[in-house]
Protein backbone atom coordinates (compact mmCIF):
# COMPACT_ATOMS: atom_id res chain seq x y z
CA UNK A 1 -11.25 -18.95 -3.95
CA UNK A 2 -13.97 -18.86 -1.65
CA UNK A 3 -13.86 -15.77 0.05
CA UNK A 4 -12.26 -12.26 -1.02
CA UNK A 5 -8.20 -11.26 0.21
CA UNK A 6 -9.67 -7.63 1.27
CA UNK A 7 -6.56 -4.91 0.63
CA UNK A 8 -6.32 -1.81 1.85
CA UNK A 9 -3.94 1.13 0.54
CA UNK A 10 -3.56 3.94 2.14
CA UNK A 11 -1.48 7.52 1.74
CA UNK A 12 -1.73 10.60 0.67
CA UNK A 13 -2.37 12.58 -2.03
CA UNK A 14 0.37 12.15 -4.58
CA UNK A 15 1.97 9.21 -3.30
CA UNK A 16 0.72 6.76 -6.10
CA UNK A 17 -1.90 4.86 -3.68
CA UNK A 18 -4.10 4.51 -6.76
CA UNK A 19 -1.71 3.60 -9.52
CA UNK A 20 -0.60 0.88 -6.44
CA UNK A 21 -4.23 -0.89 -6.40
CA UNK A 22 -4.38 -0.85 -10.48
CA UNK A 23 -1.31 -2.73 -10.44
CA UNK A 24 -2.70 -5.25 -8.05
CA UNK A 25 -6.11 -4.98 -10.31
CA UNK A 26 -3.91 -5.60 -13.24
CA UNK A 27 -2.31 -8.64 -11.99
CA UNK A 28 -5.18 -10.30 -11.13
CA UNK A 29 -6.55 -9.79 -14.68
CA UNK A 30 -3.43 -11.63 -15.77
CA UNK A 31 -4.14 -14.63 -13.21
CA UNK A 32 -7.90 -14.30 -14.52
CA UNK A 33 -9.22 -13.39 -10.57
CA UNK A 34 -12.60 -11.44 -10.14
CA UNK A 35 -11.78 -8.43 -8.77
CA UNK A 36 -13.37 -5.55 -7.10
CA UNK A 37 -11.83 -2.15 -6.31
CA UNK A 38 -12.64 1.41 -5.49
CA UNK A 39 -10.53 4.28 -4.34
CA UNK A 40 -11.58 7.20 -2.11
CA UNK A 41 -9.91 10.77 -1.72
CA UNK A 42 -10.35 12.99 1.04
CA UNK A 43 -9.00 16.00 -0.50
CA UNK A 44 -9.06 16.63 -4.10
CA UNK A 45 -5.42 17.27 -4.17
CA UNK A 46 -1.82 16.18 -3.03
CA UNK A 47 -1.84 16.05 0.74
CA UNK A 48 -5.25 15.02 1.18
CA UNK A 49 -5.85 11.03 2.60
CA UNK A 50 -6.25 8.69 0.04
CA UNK A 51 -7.65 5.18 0.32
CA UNK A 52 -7.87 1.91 -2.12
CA UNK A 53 -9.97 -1.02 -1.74
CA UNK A 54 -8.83 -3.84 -3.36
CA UNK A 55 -11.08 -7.32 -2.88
CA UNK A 56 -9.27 -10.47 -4.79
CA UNK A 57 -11.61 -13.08 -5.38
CA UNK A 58 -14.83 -10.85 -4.20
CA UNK A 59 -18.05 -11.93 -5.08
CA UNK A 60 -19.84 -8.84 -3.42
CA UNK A 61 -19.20 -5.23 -3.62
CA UNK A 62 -15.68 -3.46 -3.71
CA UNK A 63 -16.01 -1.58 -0.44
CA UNK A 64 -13.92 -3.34 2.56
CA UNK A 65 -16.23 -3.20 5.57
CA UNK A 66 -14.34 -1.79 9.07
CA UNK A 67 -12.73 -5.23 10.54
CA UNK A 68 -12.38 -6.92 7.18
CA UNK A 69 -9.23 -6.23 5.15
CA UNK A 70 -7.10 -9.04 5.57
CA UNK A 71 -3.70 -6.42 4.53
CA UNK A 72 -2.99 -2.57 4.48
CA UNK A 73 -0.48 -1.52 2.20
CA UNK A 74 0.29 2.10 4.11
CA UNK A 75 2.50 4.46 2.27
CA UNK A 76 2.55 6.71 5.05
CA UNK A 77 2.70 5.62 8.86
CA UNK A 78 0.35 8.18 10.32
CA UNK A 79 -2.26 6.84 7.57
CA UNK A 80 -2.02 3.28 9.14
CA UNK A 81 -2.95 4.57 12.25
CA UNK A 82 -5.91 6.28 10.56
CA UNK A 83 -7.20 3.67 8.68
CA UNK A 84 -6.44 0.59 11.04
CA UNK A 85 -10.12 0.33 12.10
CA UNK A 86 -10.63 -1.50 8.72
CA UNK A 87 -8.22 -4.72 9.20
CA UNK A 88 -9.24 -7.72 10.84
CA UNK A 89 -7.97 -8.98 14.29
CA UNK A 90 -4.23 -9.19 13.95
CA UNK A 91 -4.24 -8.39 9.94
CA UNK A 92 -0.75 -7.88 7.98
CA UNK A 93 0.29 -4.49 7.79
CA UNK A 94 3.41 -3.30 5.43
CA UNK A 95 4.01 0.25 6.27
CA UNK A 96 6.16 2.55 5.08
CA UNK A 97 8.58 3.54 8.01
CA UNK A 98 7.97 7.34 6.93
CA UNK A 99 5.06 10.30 7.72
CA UNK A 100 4.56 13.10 6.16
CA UNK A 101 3.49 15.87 8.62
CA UNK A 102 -0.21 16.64 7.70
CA UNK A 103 -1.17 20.68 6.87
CA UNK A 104 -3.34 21.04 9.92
CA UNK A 105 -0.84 20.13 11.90
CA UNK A 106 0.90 22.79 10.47
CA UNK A 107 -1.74 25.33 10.25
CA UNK A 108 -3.44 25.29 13.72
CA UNK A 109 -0.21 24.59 15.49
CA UNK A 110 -1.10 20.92 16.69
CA UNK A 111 0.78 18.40 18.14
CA UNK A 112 1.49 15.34 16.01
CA UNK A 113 2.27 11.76 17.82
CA UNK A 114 5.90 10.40 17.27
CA UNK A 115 7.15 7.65 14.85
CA UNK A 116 7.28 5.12 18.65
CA UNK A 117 3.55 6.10 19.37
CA UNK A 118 2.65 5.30 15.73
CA UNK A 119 4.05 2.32 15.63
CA UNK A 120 2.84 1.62 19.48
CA UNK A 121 -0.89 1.78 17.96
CA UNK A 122 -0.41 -0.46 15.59
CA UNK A 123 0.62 -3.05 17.85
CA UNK A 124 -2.07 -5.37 17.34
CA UNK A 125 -1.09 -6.01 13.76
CA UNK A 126 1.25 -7.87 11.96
CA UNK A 127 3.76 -5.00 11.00
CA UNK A 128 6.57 -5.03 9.01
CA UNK A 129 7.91 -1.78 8.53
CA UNK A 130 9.79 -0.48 5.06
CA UNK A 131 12.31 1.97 4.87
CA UNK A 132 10.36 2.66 1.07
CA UNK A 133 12.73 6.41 0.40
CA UNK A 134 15.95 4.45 0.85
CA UNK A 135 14.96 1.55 -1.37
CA UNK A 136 13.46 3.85 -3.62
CA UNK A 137 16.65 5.62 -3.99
CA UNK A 138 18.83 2.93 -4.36
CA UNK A 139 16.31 1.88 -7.22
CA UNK A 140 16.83 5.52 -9.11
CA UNK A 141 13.76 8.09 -7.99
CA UNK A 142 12.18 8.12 -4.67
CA UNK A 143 9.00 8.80 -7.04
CA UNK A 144 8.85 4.88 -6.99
CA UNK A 145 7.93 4.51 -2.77
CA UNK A 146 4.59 3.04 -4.11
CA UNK A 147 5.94 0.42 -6.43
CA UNK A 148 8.76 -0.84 -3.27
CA UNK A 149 5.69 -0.95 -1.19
CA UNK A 150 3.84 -2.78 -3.34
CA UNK A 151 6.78 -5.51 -4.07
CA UNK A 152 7.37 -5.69 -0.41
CA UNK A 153 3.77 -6.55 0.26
CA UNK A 154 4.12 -9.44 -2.69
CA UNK A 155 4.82 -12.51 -0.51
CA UNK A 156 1.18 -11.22 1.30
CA UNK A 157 -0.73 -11.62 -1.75
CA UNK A 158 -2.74 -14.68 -3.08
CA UNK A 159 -0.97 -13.46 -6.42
CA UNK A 160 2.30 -15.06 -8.16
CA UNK A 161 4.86 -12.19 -7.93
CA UNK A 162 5.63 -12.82 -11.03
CA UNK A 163 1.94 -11.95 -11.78
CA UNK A 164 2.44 -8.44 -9.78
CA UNK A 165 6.16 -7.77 -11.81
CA UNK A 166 4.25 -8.36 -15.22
CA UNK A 167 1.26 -5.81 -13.71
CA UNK A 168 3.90 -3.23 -13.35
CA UNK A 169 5.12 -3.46 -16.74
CA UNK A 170 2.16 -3.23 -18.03
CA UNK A 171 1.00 -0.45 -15.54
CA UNK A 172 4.35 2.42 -15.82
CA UNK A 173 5.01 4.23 -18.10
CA UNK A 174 7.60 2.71 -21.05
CA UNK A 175 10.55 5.13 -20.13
CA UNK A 176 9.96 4.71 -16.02
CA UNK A 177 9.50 0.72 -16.74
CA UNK A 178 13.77 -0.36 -15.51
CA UNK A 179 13.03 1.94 -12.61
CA UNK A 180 9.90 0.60 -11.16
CA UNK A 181 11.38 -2.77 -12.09
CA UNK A 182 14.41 -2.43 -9.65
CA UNK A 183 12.05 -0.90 -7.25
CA UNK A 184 9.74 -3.83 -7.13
CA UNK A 185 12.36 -6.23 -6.95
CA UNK A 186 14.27 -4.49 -3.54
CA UNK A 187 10.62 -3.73 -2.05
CA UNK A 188 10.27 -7.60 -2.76
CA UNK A 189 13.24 -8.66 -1.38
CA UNK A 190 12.78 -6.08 1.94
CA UNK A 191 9.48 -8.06 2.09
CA UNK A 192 11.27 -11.66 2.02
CA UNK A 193 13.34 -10.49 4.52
CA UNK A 194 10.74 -9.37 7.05
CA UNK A 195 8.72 -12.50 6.65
């Protein structure tokens, strides 16, 4: 590999953006690919914007420079939006079809764009949108959104899913390892479909 596959994750606080880029650090360990990564928080705490760099095959340093991720994993709509200054001209995004209202919006009364406008400013982009709580669900625990997001973003990767499923077994917890399993494999198969 040449050049780096630049990924992006994106969320918030709490949503497992983090544990999402080890698994993808994990499976390129397996497939013996240099990797670079670095995560950044905005808050120290759930809520707060939270953002993974993830190069595959990176020779330089792990920060993504604006206009160079080639995908954005976004585990929250609104943080797409946010953080779409970083993709490249007409970049893959796989967003979760879901925002979580942020606390200032709350707090000082603001007005927050709709789900059409969201998905309106993200026209430029390859998007594939994931309903991530209803697969989640169906897998056991909507505490797995990350882990559908991440197998419907496999067929993106320069990875071997079966790299990524092996990453997640070796990335969960033993007693949550059947239920991130079953959530990789529908997030997987919602990403198939999309393609």
């Amino acid at each position: 590999m040449s050049s780096s596959f630049d990924v992006l994750i994106v969320g918030i606080g709490g949503q497992g953006t983090i544990l999402a880029s080890n698994i993808i650090g994990e499976a390129c360990l397996i497939e013996e690919t240099p990797i670079k990564g670095v995560e950044t928080h905005g808050m120290a705490q759930r809520g707060g914007s939270v953002e993974s760099h993830v190069r595959i095959g990176g020779e330089f340093g792990p920060l993504i420079v604006p206009g160079g991720a080639d995908l954005m994993i976004a585990l929250d709509l609104l943080e797409a939006v946010r953080y779409r200054h970083y993709l490249k001209k007409g970049a893959r995004i796989i967003a979760n079809d879901h925002t979580v209202v942020p606390t200032s919006v709350h707090m000082q009364s603001l007005d927050m764009p709709g789900r059409d406008a969201l998905v309106a400013d993200l026209a430029d982009f390859d998007l594939t949108l994931v309903d991530a709580a209803d697969l989640a669900a169906e897998a056991g625990n909507l505490i797995v959104q990350n882990v559908v997001m991440l197998g419907a973003a496999a067929p993106s990767f320069p990875l071997k899913p079966e790299s990524l499923e092996e990453a997640v077994r070796r990335s969960v917890p033993p007693k949550t390892l059947d239920l991130n399993l079953r959530a990789f494999a529908l997030g997987r198969e919602a990403g198939l479909k999309k393609e």
